[in-house]
N, C-alpha and C. Protein backbone atom coordinates (compact mmCIF):
# COMPACT_ATOMS: atom_id res chain seq x y z
N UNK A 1 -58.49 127.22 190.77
CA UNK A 1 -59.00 125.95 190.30
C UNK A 1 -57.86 124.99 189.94
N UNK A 2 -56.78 125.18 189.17
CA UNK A 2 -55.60 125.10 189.09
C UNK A 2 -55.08 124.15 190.44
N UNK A 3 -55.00 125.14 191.21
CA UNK A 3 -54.46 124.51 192.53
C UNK A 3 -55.47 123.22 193.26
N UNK A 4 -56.19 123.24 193.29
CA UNK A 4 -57.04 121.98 193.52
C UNK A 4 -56.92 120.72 192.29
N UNK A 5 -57.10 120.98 191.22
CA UNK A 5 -57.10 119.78 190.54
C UNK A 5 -55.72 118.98 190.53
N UNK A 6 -54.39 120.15 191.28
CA UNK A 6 -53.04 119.46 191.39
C UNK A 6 -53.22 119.08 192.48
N UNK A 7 -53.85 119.43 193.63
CA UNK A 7 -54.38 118.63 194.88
C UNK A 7 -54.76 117.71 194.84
N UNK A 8 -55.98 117.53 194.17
CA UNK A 8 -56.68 116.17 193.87
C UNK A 8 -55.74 114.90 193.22
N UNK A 9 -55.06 115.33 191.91
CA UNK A 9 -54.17 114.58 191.36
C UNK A 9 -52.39 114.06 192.00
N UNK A 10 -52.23 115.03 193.13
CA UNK A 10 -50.90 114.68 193.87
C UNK A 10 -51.59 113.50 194.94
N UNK A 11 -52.73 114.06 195.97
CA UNK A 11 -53.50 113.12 196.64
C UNK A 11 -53.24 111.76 196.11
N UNK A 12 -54.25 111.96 194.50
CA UNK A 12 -54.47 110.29 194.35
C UNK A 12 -53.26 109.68 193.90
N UNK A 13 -51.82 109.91 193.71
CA UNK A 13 -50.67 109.14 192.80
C UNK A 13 -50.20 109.24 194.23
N UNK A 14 -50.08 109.96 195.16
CA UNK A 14 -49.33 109.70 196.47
C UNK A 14 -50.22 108.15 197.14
N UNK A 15 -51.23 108.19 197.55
CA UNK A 15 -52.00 107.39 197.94
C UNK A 15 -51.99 105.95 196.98
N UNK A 16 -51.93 106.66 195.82
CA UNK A 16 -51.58 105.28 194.78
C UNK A 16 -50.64 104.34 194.96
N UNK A 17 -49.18 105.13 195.06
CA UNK A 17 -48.13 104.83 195.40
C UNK A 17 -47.56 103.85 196.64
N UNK A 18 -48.29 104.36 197.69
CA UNK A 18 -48.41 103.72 198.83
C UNK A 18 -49.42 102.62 198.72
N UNK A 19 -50.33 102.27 198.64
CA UNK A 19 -51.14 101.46 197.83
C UNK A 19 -50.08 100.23 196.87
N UNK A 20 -49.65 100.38 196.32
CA UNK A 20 -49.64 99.79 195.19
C UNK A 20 -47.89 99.12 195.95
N UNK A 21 -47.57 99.92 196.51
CA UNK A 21 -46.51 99.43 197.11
C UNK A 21 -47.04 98.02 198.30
N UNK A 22 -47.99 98.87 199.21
CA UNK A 22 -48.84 97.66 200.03
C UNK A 22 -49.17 96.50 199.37
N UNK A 23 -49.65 96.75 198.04
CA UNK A 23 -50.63 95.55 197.26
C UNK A 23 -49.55 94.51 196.86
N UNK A 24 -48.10 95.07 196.41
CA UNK A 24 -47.29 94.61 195.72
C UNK A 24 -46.92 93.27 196.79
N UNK A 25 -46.80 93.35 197.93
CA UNK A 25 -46.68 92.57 199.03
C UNK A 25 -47.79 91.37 199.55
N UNK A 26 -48.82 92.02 198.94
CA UNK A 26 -49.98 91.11 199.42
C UNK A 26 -50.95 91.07 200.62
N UNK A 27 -50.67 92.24 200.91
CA UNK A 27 -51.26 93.07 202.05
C UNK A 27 -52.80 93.28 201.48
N UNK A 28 -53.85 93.05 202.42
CA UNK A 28 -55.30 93.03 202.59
C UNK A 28 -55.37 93.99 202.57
N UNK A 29 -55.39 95.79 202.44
CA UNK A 29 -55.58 96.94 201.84
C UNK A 29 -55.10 97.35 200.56
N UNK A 30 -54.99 96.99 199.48
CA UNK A 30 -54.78 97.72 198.75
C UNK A 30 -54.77 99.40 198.08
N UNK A 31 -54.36 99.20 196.99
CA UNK A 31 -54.19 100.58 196.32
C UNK A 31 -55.35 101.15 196.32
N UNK A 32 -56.95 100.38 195.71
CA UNK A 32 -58.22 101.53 195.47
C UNK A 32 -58.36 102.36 197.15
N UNK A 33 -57.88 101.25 198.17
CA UNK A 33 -58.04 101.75 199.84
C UNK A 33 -57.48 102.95 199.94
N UNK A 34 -56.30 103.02 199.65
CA UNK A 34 -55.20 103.89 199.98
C UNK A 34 -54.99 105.30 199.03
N UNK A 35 -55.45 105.06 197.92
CA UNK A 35 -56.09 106.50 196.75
C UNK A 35 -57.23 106.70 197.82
N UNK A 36 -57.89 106.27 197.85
CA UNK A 36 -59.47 107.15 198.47
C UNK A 36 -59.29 107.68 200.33
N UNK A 37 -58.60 107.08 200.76
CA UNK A 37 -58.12 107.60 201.81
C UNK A 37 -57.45 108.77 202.12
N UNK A 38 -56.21 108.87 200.86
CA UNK A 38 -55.73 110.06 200.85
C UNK A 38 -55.93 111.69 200.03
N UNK A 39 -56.76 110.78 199.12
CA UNK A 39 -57.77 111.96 198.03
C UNK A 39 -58.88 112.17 198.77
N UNK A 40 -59.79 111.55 199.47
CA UNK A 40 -60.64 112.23 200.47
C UNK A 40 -59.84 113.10 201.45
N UNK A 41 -58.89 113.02 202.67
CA UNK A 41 -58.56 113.40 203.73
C UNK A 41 -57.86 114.81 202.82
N UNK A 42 -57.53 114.95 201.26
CA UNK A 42 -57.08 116.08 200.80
C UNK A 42 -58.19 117.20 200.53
N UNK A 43 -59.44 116.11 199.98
CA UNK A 43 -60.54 116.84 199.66
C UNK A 43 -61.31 117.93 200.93
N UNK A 44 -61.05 116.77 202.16
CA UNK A 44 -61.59 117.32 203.44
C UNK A 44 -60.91 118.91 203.59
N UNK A 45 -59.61 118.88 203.13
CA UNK A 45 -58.82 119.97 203.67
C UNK A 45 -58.46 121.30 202.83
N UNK A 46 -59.17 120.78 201.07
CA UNK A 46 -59.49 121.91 200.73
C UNK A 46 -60.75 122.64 200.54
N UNK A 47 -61.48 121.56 201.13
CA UNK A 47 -62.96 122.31 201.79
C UNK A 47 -62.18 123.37 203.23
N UNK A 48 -62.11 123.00 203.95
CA UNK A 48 -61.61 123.51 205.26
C UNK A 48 -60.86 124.50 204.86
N UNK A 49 -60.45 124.76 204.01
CA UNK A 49 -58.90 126.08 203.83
C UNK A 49 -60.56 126.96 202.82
N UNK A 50 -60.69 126.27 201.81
CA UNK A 50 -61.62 127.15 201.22
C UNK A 50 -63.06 128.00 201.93
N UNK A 51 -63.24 127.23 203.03
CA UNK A 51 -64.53 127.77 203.84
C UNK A 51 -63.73 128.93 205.08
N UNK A 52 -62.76 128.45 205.40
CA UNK A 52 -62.39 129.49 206.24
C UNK A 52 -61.96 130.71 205.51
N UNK A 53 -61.18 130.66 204.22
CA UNK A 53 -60.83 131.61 203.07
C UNK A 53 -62.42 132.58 202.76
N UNK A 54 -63.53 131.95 202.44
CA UNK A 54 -64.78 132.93 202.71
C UNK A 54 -65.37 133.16 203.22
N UNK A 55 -65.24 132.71 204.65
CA UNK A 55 -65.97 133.58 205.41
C UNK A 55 -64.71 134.07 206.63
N UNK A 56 -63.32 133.73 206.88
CA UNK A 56 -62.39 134.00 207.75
C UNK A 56 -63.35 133.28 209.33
N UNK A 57 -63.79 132.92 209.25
CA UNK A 57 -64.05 132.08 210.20
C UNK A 57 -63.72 130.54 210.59
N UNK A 58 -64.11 130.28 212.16
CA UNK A 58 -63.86 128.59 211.46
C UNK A 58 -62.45 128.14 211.94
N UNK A 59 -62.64 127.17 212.15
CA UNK A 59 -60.96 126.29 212.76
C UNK A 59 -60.95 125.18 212.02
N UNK A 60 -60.21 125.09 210.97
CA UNK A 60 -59.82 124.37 209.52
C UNK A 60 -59.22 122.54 210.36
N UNK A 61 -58.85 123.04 211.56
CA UNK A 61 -58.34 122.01 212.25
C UNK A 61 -59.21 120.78 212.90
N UNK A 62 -60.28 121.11 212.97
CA UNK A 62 -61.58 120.25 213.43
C UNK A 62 -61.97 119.43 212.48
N UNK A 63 -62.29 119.89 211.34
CA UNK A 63 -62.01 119.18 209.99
C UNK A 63 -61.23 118.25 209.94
N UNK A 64 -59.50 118.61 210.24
CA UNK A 64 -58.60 117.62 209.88
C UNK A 64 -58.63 116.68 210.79
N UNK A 65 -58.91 117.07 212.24
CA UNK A 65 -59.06 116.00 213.40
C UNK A 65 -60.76 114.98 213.25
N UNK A 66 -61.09 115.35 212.51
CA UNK A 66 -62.15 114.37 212.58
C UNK A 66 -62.30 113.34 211.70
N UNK A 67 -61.57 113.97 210.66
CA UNK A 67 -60.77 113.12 209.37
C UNK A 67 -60.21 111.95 210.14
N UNK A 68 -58.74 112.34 210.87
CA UNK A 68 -57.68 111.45 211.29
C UNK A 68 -58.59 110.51 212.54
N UNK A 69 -59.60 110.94 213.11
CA UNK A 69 -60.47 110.23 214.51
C UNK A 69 -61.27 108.75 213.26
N UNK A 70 -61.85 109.35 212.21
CA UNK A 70 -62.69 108.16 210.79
C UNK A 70 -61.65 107.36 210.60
N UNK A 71 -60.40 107.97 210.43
CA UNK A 71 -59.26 106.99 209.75
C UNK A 71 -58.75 105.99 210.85
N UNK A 72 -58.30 106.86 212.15
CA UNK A 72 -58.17 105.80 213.21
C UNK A 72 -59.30 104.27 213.80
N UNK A 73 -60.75 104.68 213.30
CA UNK A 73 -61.72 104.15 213.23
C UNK A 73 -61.67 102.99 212.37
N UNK A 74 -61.47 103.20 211.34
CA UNK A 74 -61.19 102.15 210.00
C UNK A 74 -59.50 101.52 210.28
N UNK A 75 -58.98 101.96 210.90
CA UNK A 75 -57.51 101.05 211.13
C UNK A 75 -57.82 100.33 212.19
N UNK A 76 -58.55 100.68 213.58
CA UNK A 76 -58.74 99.78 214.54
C UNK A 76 -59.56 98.31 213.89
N UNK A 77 -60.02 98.55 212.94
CA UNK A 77 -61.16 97.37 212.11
C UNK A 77 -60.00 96.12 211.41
N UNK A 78 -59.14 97.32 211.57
CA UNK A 78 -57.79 96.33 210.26
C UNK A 78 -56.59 95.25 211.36
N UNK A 79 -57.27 95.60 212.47
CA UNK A 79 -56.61 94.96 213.67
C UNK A 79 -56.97 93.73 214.22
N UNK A 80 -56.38 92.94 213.95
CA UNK A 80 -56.47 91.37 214.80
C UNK A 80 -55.97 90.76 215.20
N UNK A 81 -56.46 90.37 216.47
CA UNK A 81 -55.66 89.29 217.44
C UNK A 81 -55.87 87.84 217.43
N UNK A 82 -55.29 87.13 217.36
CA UNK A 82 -55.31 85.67 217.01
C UNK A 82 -54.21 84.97 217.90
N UNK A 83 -54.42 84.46 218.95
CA UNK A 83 -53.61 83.86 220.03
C UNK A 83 -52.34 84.75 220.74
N UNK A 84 -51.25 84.70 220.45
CA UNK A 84 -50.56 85.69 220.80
C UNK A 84 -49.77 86.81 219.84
N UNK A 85 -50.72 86.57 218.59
CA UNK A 85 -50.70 87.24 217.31
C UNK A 85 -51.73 88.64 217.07
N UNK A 86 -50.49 89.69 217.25
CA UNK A 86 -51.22 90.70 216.59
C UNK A 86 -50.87 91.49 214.94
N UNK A 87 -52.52 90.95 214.20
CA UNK A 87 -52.04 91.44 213.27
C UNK A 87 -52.77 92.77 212.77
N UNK A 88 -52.16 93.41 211.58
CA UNK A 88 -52.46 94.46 210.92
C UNK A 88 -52.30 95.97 211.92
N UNK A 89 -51.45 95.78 212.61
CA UNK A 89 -50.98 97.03 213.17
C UNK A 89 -50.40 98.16 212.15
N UNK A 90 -49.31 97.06 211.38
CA UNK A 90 -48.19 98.03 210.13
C UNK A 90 -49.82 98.67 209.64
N UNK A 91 -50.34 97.83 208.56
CA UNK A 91 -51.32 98.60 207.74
C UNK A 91 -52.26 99.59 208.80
N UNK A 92 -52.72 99.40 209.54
CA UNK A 92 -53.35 100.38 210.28
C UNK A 92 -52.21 102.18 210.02
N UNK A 93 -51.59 101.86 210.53
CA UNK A 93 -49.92 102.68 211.20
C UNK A 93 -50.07 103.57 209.64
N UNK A 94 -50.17 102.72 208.62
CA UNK A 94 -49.86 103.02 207.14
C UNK A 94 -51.40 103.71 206.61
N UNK A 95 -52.37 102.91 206.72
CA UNK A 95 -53.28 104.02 206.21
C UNK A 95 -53.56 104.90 207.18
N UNK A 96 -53.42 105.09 208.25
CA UNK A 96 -53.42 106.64 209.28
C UNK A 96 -52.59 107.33 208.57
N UNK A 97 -50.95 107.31 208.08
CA UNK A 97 -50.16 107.81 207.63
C UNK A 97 -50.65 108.47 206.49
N UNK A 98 -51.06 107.60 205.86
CA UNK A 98 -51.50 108.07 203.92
C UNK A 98 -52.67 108.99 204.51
N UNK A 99 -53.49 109.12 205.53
CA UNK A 99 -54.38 110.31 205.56
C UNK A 99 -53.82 111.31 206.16
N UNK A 100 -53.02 111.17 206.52
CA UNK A 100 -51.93 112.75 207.00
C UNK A 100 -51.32 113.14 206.12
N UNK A 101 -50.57 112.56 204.89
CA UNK A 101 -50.28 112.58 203.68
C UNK A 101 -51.51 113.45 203.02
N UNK A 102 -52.71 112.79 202.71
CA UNK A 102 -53.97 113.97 201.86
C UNK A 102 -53.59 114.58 202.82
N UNK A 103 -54.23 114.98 204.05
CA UNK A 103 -54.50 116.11 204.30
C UNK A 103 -53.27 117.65 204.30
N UNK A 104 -52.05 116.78 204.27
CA UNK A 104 -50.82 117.91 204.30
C UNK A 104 -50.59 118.20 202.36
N UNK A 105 -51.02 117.63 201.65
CA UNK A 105 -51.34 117.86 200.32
C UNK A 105 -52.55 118.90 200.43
N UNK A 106 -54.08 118.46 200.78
CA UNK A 106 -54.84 119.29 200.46
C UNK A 106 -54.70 120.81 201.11
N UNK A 107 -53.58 120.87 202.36
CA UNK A 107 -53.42 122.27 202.62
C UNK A 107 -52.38 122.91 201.96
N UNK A 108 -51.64 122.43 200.94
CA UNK A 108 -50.95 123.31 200.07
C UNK A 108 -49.33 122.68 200.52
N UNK A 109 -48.89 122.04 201.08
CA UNK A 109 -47.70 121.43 201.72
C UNK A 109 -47.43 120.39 201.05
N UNK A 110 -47.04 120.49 199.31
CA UNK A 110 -46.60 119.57 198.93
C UNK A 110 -45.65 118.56 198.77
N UNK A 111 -44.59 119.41 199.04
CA UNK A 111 -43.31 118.82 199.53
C UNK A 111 -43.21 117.76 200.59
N UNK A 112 -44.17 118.47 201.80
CA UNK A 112 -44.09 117.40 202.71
C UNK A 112 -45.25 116.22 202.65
N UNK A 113 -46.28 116.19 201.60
CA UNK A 113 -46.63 115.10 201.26
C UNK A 113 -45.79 113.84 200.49
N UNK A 114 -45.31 114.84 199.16
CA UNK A 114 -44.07 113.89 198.55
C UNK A 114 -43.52 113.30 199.22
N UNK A 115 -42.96 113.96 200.28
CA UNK A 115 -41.64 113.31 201.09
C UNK A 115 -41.93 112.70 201.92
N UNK A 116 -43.16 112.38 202.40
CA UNK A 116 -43.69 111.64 203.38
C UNK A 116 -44.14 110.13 202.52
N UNK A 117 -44.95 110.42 201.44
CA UNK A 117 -45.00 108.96 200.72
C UNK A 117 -43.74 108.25 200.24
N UNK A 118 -42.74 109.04 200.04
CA UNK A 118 -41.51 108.50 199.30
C UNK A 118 -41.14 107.36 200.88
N UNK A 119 -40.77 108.36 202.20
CA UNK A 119 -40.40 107.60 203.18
C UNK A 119 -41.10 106.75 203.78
N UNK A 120 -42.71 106.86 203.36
CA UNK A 120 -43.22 105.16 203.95
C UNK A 120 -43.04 104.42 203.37
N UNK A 121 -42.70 103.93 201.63
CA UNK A 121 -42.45 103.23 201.06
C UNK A 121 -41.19 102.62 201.22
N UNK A 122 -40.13 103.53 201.22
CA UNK A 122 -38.54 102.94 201.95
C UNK A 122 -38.77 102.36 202.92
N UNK A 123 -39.78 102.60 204.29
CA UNK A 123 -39.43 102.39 205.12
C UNK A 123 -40.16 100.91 205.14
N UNK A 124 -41.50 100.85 204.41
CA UNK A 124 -41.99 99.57 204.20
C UNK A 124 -41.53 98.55 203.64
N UNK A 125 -40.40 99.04 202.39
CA UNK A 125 -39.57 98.20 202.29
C UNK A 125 -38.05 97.40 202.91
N UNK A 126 -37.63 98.53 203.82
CA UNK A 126 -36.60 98.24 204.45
C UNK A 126 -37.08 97.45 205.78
N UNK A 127 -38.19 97.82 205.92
CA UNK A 127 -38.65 96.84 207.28
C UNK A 127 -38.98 94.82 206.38
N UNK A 128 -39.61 95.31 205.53
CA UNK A 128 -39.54 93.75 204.73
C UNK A 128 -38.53 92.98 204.67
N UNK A 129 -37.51 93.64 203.87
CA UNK A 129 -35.96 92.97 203.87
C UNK A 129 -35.43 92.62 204.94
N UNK A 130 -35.68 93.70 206.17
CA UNK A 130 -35.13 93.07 207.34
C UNK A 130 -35.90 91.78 208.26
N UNK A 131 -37.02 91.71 207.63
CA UNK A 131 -37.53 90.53 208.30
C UNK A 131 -37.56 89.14 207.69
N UNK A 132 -37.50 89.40 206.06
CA UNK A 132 -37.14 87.86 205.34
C UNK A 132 -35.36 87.90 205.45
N UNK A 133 -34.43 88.60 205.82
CA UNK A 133 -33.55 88.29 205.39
C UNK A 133 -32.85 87.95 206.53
N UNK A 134 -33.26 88.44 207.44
CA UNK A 134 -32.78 87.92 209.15
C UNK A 134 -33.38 86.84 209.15
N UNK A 135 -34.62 87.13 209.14
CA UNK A 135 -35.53 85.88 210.09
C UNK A 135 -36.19 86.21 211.37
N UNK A 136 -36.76 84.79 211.98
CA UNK A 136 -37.24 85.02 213.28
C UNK A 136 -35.87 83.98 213.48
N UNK A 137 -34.87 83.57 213.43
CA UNK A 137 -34.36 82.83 213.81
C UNK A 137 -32.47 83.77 214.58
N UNK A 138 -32.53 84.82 213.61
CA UNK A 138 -31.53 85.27 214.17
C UNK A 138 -32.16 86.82 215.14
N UNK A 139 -33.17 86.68 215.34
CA UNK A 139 -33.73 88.15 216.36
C UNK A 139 -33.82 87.48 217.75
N UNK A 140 -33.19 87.68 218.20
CA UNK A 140 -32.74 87.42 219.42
C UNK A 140 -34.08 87.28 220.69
N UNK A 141 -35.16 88.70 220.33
CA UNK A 141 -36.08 88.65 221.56
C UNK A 141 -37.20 87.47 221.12
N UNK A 142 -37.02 87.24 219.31
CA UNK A 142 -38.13 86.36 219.30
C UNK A 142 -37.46 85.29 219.12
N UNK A 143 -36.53 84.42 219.52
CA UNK A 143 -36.10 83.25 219.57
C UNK A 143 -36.00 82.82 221.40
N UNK A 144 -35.80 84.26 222.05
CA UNK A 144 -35.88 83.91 223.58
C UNK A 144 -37.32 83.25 223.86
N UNK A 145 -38.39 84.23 223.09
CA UNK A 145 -39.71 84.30 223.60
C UNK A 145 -40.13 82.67 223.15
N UNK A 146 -39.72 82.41 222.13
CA UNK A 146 -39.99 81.16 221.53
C UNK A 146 -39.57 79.82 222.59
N UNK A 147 -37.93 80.06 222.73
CA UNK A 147 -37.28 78.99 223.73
C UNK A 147 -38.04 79.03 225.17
N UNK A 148 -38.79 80.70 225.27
CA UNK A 148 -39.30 80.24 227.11
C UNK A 148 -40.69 79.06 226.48
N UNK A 149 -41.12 79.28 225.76
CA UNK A 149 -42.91 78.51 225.14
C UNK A 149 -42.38 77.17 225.61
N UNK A 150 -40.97 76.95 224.91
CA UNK A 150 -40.67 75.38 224.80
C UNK A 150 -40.60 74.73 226.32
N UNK A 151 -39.77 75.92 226.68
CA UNK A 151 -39.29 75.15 228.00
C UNK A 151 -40.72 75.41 229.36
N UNK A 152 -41.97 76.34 228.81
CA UNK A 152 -42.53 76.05 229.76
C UNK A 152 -43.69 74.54 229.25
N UNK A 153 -43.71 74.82 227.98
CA UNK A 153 -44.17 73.38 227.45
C UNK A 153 -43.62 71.95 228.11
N UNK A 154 -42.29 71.91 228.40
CA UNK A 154 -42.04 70.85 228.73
C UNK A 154 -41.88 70.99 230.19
N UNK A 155 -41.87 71.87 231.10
CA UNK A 155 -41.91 71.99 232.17
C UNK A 155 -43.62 71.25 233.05
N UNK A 156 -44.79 71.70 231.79
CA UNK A 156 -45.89 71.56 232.02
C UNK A 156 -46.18 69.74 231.72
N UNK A 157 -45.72 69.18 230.81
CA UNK A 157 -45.60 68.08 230.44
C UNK A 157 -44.84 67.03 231.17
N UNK A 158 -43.94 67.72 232.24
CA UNK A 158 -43.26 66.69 233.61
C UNK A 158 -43.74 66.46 233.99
């Protein structure tokens, strides 16, 4: 019993974490998203370890794949295209992540939950910094892509 209620409680502060890191940014998923995503997909998986544990039957893995098929479901929703704008890929990318996170928590793999929330957060932040602090002005493929718009703009306008 022990071991589940530290399941449940690593789940929801991992998921929190990531969450709250998203929210901190201003990102349209927040933290309540990202706790329940990853405290369910943990919950899923200590059902699945516990049902195969009494009866030794059972592929614990069908469980987790049907989990990650709901989650991919709810990230394709977080996806939009708007002219030659695609947005909410990162957050998609990120709550798929945070449910691989529960579910490698709810099978007893805590370490590699920890260490998996610690590195989306670095990595969400190091991708931030690198985009306010460059710019679109010094990235080279999106200043080309920009200069062809212009020049077929004015090509079209001769």
């Amino acid at each position: 019993m022990e071991k589940v209620i530290l399941k449940i409680f690593l789940a929801s502060i991992c998921g929190g974490a990531i969450g709250l890191e998203r929210e901190s940014k201003n990102r349209n998923v927040g933290i309540r998203t990202y706790m329940t995503v990853c405290l369910s997909t943990a919950v899923v998986m200590i059902i699945a370890t516990q049902c195969y544990n009494d009866t030794h039957s059972g592929d614990i893995t069908r469980m987790a794949s049907a989990s990650l098929q709901g989650i991919g479901f709810l990230g394709a929703g977080l996806i939009i295209q708007k002219d030659d704008n695609l947005k909410g890929i990162t957050t998609a990318a990120i709550l798929w992540g945070t449910a691989i996170i529960g579910l490698a928590i709810g099978y007893g793999l805590y370490f590699v939950g920890i260490a998996s929330t610690i590195a989306m957060i670095v990595i969400g932040n190091i991708l931030i910094k690198r985009k306010y602090f460059e710019g679109n002005k010094n990235n080279p493929k999106l200043k080309n892509e920009n200069s062809n718009k212009d020049q077929v703009k004015q090509k079209i306008q001769k």
